[in-house]
C-alpha atoms as a PDB file:
ATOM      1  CA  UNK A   1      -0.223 -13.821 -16.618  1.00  0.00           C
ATOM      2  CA  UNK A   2      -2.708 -10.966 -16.458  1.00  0.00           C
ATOM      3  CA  UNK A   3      -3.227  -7.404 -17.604  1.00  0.00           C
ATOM      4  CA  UNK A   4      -3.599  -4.735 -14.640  1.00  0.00           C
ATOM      5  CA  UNK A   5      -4.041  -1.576 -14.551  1.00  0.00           C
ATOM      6  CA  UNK A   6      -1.492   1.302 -14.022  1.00  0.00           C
ATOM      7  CA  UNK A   7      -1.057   4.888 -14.895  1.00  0.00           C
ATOM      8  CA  UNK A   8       0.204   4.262 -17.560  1.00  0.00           C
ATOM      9  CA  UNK A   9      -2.279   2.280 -18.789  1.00  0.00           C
ATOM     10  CA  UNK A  10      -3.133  -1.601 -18.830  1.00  0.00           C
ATOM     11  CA  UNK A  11       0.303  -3.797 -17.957  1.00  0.00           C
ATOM     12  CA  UNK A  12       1.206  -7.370 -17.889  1.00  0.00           C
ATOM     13  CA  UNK A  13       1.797  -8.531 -14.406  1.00  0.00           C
ATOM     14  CA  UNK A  14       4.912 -10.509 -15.812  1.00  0.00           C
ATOM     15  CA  UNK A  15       5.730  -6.971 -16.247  1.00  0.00           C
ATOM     16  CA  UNK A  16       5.814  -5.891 -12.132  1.00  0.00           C
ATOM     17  CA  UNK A  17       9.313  -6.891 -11.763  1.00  0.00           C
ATOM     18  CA  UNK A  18      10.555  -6.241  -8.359  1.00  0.00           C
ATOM     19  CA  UNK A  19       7.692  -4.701  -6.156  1.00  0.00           C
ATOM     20  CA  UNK A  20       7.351  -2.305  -3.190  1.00  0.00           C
ATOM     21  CA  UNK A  21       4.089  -3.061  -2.219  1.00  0.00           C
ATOM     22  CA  UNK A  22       2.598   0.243  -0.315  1.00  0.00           C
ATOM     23  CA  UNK A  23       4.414   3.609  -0.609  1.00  0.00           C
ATOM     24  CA  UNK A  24       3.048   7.019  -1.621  1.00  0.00           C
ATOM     25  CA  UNK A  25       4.608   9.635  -3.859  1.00  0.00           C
ATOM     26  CA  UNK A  26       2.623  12.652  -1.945  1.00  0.00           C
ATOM     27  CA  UNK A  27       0.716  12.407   0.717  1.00  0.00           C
ATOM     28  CA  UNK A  28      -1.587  15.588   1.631  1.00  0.00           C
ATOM     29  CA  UNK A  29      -5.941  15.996   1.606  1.00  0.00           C
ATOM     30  CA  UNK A  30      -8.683  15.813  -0.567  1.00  0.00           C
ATOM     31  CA  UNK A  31      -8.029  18.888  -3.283  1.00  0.00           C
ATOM     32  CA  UNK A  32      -5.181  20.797  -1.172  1.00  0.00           C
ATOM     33  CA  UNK A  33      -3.302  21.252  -4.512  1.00  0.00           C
ATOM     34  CA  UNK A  34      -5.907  21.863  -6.627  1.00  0.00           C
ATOM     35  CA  UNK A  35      -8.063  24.167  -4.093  1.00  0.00           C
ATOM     36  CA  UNK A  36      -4.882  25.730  -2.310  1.00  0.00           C
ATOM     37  CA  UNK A  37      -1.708  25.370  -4.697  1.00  0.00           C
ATOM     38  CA  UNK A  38       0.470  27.275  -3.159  1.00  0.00           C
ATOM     39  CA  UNK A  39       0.076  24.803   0.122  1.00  0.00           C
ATOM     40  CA  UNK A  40       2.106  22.599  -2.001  1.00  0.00           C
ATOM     41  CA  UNK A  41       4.942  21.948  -3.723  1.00  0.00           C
ATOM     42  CA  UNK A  42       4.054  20.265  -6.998  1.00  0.00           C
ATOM     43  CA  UNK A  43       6.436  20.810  -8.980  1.00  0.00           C
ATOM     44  CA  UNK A  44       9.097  19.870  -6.752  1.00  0.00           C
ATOM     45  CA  UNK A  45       7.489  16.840  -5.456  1.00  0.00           C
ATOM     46  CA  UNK A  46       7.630  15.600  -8.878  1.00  0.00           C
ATOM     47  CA  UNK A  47      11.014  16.824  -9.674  1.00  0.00           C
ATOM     48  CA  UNK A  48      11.831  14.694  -6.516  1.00  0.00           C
ATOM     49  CA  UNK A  49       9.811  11.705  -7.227  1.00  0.00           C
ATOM     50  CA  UNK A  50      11.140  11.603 -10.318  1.00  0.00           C
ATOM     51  CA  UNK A  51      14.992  11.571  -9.379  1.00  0.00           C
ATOM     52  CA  UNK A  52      13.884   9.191  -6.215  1.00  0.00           C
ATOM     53  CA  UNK A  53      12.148   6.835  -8.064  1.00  0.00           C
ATOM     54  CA  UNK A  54      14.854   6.957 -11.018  1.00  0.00           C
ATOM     55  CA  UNK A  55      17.667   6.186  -8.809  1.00  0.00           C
ATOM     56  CA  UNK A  56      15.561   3.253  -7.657  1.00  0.00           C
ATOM     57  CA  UNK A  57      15.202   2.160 -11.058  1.00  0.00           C
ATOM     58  CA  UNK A  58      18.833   1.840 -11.264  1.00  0.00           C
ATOM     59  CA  UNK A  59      19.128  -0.261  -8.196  1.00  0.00           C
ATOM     60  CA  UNK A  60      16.415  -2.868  -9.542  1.00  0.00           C
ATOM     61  CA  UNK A  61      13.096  -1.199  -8.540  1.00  0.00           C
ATOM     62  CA  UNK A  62      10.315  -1.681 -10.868  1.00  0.00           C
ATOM     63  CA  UNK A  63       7.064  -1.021  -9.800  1.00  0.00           C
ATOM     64  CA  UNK A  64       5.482   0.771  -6.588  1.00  0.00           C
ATOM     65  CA  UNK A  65       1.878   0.391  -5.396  1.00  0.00           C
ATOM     66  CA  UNK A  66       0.554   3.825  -4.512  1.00  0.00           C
ATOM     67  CA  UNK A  67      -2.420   3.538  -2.729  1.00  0.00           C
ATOM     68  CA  UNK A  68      -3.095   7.180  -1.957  1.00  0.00           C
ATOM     69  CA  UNK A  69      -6.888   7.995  -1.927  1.00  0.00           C
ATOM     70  CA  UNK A  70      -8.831  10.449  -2.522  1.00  0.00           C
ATOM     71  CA  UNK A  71      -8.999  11.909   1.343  1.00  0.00           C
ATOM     72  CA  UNK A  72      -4.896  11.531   0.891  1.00  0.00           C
ATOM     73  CA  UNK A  73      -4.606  14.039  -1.944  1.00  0.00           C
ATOM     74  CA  UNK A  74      -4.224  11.608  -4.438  1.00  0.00           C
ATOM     75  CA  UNK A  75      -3.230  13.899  -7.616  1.00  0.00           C
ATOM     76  CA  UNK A  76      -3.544  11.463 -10.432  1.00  0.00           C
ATOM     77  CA  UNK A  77      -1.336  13.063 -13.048  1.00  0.00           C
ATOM     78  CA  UNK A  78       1.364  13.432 -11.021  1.00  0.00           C
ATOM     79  CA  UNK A  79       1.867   9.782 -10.611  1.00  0.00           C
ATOM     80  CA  UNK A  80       1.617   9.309 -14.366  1.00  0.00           C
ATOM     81  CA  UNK A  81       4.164  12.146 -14.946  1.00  0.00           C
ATOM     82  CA  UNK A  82       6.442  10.635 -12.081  1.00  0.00           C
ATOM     83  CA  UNK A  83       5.774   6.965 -13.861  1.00  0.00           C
ATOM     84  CA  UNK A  84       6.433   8.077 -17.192  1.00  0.00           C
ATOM     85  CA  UNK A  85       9.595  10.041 -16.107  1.00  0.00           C
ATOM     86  CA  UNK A  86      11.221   7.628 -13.558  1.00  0.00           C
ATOM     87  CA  UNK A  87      10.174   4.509 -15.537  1.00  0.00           C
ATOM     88  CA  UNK A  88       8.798   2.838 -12.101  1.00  0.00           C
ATOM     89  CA  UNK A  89       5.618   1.261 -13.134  1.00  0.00           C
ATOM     90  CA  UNK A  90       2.891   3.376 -10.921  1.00  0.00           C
ATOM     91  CA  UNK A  91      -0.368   0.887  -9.483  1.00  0.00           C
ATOM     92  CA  UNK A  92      -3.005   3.615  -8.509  1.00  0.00           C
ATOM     93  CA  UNK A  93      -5.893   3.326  -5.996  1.00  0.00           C
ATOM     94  CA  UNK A  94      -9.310   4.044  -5.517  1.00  0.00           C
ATOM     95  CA  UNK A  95     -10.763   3.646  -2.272  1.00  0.00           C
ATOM     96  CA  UNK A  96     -10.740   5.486   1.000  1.00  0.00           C
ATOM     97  CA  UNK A  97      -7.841   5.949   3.893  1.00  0.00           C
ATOM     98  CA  UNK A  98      -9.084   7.087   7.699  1.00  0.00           C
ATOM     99  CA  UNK A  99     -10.130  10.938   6.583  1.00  0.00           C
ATOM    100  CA  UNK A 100     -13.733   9.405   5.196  1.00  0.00           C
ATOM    101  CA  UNK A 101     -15.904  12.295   3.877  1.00  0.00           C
ATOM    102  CA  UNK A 102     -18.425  13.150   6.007  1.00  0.00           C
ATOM    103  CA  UNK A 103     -20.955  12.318   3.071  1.00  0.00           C
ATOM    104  CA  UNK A 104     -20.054   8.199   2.970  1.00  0.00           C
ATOM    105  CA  UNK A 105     -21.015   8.428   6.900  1.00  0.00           C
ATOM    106  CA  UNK A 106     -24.283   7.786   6.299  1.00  0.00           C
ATOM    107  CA  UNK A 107     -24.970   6.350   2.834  1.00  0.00           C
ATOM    108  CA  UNK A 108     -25.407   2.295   1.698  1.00  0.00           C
ATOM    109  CA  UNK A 109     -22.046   0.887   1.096  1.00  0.00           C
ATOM    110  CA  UNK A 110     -23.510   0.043  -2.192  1.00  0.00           C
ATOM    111  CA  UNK A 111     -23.319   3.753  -3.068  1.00  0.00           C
ATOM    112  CA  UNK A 112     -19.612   4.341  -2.309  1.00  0.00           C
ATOM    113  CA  UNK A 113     -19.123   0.799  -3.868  1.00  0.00           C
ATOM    114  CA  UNK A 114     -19.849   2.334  -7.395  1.00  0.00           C
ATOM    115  CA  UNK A 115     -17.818   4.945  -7.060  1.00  0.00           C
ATOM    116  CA  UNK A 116     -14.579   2.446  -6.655  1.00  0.00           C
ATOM    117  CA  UNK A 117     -15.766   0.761  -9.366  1.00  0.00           C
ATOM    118  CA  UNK A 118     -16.205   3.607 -11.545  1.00  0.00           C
ATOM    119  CA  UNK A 119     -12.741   4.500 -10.924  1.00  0.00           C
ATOM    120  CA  UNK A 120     -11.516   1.154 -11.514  1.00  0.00           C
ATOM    121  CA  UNK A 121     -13.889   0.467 -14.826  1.00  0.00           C
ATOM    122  CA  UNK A 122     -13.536   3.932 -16.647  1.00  0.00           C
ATOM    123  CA  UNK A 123     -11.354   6.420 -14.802  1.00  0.00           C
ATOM    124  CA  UNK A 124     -10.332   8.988 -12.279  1.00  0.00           C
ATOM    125  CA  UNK A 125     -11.000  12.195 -12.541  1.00  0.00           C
ATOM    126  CA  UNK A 126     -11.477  12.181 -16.469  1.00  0.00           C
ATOM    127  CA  UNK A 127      -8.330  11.546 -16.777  1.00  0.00           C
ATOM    128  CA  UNK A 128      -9.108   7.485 -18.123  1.00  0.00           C
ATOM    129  CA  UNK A 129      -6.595   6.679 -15.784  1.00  0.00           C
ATOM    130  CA  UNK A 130      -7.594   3.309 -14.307  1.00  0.00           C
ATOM    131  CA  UNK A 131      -7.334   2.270 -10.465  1.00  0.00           C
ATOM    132  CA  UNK A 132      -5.394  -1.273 -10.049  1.00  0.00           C
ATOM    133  CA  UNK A 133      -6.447  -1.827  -5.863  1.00  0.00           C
ATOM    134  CA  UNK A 134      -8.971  -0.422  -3.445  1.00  0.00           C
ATOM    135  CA  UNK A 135      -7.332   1.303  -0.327  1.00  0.00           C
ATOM    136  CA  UNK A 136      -9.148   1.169   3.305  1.00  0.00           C
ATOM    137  CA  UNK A 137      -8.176   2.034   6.522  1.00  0.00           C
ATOM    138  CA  UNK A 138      -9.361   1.394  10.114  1.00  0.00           C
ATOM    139  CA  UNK A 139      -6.406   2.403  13.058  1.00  0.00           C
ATOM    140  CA  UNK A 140      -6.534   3.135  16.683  1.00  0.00           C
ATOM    141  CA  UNK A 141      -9.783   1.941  18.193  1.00  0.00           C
ATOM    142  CA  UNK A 142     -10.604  -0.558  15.178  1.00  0.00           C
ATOM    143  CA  UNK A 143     -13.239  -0.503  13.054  1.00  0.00           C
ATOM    144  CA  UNK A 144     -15.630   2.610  13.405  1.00  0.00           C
ATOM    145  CA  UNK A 145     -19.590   2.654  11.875  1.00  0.00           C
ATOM    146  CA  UNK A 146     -18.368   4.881   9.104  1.00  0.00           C
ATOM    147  CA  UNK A 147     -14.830   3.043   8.473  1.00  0.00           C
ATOM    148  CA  UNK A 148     -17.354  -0.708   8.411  1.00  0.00           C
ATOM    149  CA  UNK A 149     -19.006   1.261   6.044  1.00  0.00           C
ATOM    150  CA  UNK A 150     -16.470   1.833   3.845  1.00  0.00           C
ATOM    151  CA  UNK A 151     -14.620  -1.831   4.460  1.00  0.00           C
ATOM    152  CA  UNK A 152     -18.191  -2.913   3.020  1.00  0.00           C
ATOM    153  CA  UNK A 153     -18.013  -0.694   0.066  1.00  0.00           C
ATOM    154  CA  UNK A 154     -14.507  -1.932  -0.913  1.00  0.00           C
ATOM    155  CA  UNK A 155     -15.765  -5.829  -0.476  1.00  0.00           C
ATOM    156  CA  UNK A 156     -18.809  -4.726  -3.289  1.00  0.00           C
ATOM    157  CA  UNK A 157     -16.599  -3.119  -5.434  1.00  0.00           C
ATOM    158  CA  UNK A 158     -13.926  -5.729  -5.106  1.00  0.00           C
ATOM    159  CA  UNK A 159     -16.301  -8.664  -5.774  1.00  0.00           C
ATOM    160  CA  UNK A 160     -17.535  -6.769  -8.702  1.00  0.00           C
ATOM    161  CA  UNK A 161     -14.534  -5.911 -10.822  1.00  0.00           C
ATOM    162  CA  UNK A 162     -11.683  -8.576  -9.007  1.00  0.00           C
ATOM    163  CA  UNK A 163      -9.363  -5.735  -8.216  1.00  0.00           C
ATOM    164  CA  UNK A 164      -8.073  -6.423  -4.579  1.00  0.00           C
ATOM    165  CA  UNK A 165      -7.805  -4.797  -1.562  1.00  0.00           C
ATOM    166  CA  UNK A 166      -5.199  -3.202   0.597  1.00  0.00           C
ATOM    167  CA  UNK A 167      -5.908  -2.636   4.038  1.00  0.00           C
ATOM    168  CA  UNK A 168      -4.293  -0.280   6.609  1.00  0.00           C
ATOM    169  CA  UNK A 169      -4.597  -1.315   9.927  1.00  0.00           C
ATOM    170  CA  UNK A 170      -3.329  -0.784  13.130  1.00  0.00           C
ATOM    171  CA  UNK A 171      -1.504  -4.307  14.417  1.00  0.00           C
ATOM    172  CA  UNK A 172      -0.866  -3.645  17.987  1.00  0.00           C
ATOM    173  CA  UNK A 173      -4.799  -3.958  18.357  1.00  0.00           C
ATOM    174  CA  UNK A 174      -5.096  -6.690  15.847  1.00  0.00           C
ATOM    175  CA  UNK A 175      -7.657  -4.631  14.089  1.00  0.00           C
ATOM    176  CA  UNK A 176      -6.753  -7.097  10.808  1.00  0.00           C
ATOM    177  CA  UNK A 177      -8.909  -9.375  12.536  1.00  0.00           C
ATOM    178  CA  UNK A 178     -11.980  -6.881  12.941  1.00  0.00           C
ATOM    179  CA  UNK A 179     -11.155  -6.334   9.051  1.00  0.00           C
ATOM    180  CA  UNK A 180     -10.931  -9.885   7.806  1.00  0.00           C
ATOM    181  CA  UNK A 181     -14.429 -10.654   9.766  1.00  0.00           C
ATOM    182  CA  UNK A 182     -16.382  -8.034   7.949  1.00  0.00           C
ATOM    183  CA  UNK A 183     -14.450  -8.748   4.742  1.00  0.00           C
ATOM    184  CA  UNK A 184     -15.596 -12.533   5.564  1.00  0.00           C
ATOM    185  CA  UNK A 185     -19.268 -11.590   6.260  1.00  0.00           C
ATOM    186  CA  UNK A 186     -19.540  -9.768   2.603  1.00  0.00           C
ATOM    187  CA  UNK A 187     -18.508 -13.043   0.958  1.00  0.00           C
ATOM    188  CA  UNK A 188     -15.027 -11.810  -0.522  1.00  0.00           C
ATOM    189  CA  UNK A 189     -12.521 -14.414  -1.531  1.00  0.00           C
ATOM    190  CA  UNK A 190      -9.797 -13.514   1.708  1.00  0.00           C
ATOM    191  CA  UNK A 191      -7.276 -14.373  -1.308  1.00  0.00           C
ATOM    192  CA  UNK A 192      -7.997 -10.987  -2.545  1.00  0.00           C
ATOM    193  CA  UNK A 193      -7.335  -9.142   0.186  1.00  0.00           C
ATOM    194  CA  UNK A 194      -3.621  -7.388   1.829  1.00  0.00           C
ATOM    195  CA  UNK A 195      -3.797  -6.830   5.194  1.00  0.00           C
ATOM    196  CA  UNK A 196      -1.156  -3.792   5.372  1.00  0.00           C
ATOM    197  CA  UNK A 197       1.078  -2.113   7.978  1.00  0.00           C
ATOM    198  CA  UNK A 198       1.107  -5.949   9.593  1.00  0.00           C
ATOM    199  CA  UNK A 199       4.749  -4.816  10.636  1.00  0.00           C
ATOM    200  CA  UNK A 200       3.905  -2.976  13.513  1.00  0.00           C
ATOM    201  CA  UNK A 201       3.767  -5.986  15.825  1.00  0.00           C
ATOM    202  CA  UNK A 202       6.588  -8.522  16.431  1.00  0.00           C
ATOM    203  CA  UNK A 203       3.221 -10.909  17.535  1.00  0.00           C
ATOM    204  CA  UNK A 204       3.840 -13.807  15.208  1.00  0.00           C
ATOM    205  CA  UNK A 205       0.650 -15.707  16.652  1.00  0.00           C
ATOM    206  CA  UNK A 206      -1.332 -12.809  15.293  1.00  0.00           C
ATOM    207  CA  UNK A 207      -0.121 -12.327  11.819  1.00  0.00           C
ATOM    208  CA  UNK A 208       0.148 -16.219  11.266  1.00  0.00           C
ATOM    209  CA  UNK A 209      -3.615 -16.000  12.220  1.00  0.00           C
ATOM    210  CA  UNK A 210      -4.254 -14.122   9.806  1.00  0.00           C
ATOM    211  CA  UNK A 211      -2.189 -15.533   7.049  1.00  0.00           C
ATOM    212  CA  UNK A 212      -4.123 -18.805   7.684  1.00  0.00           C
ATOM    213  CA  UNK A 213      -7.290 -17.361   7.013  1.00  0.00           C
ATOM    214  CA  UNK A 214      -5.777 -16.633   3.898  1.00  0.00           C
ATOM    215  CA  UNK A 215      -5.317 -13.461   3.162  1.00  0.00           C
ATOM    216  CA  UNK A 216      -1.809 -12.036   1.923  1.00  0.00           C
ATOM    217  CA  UNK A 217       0.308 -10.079   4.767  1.00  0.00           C
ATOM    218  CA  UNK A 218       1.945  -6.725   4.340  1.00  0.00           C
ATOM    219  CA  UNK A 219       5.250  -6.051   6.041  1.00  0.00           C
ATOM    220  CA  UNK A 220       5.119  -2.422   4.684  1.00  0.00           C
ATOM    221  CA  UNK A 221       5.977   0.266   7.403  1.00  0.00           C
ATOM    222  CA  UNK A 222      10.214   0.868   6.748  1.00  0.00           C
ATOM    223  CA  UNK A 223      12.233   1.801   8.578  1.00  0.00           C
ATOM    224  CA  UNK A 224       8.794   2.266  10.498  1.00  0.00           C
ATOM    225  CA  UNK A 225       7.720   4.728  13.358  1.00  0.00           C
ATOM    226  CA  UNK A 226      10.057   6.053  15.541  1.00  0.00           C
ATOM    227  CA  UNK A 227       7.763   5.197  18.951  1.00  0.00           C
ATOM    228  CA  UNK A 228       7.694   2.726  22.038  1.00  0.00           C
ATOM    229  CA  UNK A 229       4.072   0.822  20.716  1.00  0.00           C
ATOM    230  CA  UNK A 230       6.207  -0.301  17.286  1.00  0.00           C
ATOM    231  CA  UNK A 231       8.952  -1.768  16.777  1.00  0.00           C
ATOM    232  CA  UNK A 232      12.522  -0.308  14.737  1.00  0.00           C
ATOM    233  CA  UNK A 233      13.485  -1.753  11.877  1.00  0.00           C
ATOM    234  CA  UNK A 234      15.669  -4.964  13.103  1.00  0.00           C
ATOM    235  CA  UNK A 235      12.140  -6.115  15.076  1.00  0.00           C
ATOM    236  CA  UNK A 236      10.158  -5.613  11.836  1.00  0.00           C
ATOM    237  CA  UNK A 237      12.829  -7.670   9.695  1.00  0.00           C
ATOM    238  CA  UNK A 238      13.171 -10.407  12.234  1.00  0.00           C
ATOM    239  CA  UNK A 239       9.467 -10.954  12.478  1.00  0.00           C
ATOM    240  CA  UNK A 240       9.515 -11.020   8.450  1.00  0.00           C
ATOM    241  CA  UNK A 241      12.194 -13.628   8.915  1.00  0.00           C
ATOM    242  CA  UNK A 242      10.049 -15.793  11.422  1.00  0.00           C
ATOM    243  CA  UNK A 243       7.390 -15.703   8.922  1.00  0.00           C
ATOM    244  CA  UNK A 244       9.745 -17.041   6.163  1.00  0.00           C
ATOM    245  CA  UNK A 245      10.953 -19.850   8.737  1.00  0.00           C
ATOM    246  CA  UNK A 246       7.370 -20.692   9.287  1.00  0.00           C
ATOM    247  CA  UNK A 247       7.087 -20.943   6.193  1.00  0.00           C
ATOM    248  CA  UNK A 248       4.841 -18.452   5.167  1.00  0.00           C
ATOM    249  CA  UNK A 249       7.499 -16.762   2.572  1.00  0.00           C
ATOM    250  CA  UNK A 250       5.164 -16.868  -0.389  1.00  0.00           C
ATOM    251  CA  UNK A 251       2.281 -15.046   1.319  1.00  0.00           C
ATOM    252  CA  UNK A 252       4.459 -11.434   2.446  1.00  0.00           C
ATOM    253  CA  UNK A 253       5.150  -8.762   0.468  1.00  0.00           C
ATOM    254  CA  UNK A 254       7.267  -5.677   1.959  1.00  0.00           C
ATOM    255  CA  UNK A 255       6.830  -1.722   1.485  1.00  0.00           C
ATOM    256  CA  UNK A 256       7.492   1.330   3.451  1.00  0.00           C
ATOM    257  CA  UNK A 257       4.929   3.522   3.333  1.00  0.00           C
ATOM    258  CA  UNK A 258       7.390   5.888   2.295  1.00  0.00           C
ATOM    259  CA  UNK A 259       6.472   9.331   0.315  1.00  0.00           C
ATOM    260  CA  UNK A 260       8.613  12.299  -1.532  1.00  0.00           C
ATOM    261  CA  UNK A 261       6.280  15.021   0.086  1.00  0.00           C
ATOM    262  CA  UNK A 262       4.357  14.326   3.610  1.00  0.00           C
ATOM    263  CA  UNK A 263       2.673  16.739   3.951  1.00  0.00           C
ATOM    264  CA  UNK A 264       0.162  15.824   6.737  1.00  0.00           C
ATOM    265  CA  UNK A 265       2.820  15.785   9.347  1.00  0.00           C
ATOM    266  CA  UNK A 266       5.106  19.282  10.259  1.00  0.00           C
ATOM    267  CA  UNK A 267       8.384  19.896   8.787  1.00  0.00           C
ATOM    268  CA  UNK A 268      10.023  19.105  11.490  1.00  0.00           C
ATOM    269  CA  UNK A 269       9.058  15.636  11.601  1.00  0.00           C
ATOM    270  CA  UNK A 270       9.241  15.531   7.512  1.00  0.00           C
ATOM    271  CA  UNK A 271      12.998  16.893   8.590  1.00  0.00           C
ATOM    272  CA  UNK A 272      13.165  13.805  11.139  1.00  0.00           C
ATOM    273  CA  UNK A 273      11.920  11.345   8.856  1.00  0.00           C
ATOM    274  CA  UNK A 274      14.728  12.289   6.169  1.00  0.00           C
ATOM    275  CA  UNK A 275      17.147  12.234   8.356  1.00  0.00           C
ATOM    276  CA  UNK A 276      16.256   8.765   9.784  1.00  0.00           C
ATOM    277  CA  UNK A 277      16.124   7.110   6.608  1.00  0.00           C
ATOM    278  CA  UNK A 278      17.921   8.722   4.173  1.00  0.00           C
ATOM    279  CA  UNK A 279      17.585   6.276   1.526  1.00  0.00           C
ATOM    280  CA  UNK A 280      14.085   6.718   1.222  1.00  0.00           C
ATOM    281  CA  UNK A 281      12.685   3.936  -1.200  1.00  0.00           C
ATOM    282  CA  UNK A 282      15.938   2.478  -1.628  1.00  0.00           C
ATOM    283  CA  UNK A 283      15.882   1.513   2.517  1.00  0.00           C
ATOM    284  CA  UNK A 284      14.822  -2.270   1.973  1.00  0.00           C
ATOM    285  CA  UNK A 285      16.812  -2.292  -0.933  1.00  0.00           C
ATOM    286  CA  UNK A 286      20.403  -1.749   1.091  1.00  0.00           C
ATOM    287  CA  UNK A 287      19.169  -2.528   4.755  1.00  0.00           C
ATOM    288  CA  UNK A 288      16.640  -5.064   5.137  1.00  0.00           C
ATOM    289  CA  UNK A 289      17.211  -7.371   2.442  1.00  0.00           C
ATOM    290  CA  UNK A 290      20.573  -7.552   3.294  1.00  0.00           C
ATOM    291  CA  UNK A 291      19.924  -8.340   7.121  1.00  0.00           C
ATOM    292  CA  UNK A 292      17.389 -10.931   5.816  1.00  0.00           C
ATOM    293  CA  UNK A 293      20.170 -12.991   3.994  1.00  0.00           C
ATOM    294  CA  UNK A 294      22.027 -12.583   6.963  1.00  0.00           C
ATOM    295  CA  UNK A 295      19.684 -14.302   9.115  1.00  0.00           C
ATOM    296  CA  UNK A 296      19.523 -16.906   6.436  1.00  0.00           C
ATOM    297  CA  UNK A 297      16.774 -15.979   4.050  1.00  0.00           C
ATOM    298  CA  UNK A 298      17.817 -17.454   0.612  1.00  0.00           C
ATOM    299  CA  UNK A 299      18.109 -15.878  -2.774  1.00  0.00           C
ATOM    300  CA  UNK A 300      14.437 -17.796  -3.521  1.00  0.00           C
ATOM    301  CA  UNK A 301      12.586 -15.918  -0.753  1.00  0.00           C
ATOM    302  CA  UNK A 302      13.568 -12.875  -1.863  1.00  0.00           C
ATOM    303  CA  UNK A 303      12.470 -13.125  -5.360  1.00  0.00           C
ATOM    304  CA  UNK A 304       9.326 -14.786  -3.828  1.00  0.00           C
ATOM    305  CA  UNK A 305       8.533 -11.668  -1.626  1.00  0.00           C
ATOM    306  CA  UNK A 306       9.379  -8.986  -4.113  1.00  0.00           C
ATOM    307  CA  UNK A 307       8.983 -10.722  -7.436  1.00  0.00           C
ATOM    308  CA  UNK A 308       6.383 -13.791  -7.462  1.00  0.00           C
ATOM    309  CA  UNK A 309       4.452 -12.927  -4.382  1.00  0.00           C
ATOM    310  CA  UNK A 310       3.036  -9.532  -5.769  1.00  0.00           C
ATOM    311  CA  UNK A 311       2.683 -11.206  -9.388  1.00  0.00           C
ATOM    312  CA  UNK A 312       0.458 -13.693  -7.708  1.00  0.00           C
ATOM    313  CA  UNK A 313      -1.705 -11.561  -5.697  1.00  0.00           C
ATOM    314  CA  UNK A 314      -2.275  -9.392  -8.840  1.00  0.00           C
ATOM    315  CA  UNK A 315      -3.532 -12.204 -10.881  1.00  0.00           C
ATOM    316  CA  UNK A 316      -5.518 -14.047  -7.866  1.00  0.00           C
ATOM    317  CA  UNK A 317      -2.869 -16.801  -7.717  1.00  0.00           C
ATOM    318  CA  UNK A 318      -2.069 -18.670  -4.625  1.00  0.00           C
END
């Protein structure tokens, strides 16, 4: 075993239980509630978060990784109120998603490196509270100068503290592979690293790829994107059974980017989004897993997936 950190403070990852492995609790922009509080909703995204994650609780969910960053309007004591409330263990980030500031654009990697690391090593914000993972992002197009920047930073400031990395990427244009090869060039142990949002492509020979140059696979957009370039939520859970058949069950682990408060897209598509999945964090819970037995996952590759598998990655295991 091995201690981690989360909001609450350091944890035993025999203590992760059964993991959703990217999700969000609110999702806005660098400072919006601090800057501009009536913009959001605090209080009742944490009156919501709580009962959410609660009732998840009492269907068997134990811990969530939240990797929202900075440029995400990460709000670090609401996740330890919502942790502390809800008792869903709460795995913070450090790192940066696709909104990179304007001031990284054009610094040394090395530079935004130490900030990670200060996050991870002493705190965020003050507040002690101590990052667990380091979020990037790179989407439509791949890999921009300032995003390889950034990819470079994370790969310093993983190396330096062993904290891994969680990637968002864009799978119809394969732009895991653009993030593996810089992630390869800066020396970092591919072990270390989740390649995230994998689950937008049914293209097997892609993500197997991947997974053999041995970096961990995240099946994490549920019930997923309502849009012709990615697939519903039957594609996504087939190609996470073709994965198990290949045999590559103890190197997934499943999320779905799901958050109380979105407040980076309009209300009528937060209004949309409830109304497609109404069971919010509970969705994998009651749909997929279900349809996974059914197309003849066992009771073993389940508990790999959400149990062992994000254990593993946690403490470096293979």
């Amino acid at each position: 075993m091995a201690i981690i950190n989360s909001v609450l403070g350091p944890m035993d990852t025999a203590d992760l239980g059964f993991t959703l492995s990217h999700e969000h609790v609110l999702v806005s922009s660098a400072g919006i509630q601090y800057v501009y509080p009536e913009f959001i909703d605090r209080e009742g995204t944490i009156s919501k978060g709580v009962s959410e994650l609660g009732a998840a609780h009492g269907e068997g969910l134990r811990t969530i990784i939240d990797v929202t960053t900075i440029d995400l309007g990460r709000d670090i004591r609401m996740l330890e109120q919502v942790s502390r409330e809800s008792g869903i263990n709460i795995v913070c980030a450090t790192g940066t998603w696709r909104d990179i500031p304007r001031v990284f654009w054009t610094v040394e990697p090395d530079v935004v490196a130490g900030l990670y690391i200060r996050e991870i090593e002493v705190g965020i914000e003050d507040t002690g509270i101590k990052a667990g993972i380091i979020k990037v992002a790179n989407d439509m197009g791949g890999v921009t100068p300032e995003g390889e920047i950034i990819l470079r930073a994370a790969a310093r400031a993983q190396k330096a503290t062993g904290v891994p990395i969680s990637t968002h990427t864009w799978a119809p244009e394969r732009v895991g592979e653009q993030q593996v090869a810089v992630f390869e060039d800066e020396g970092v142990d591919l072990n270390r690293v989740y390649v995230g949002h994998s689950n937008d492509t049914t293209d097997t020979e892609y993500l197997i790829g991947l997974l053999e140059k041995g970096v961990w696979i995240g099946l994490d957009r549920y019930p997923g994107r309502q849009t012709e370039l990615t697939p519903d939520w039957e594609g996504r859970t087939q190609t996470a059974w073709k994965l198990i058949e290949a045999g590559w069950g103890r190197r997934i682990m499943l999320g779905h980017d799901w958050s109380v408060t979105l407040s980076i897209a309009s209300r009528e598509m937060q209004e949309q989004r409830q109304r497609y999945n109404p069971d919010g964090y509970l969705f994998i819970t009651r749909r997929v897993i279900p349809r996974l037995k059914e197309l003849g996952a066992s009771d073993e590759d389940i508990a790999n997936i959400f149990v062992d598998n994000p254990r593993r990655f946690f403490e470096g295991g293979r």
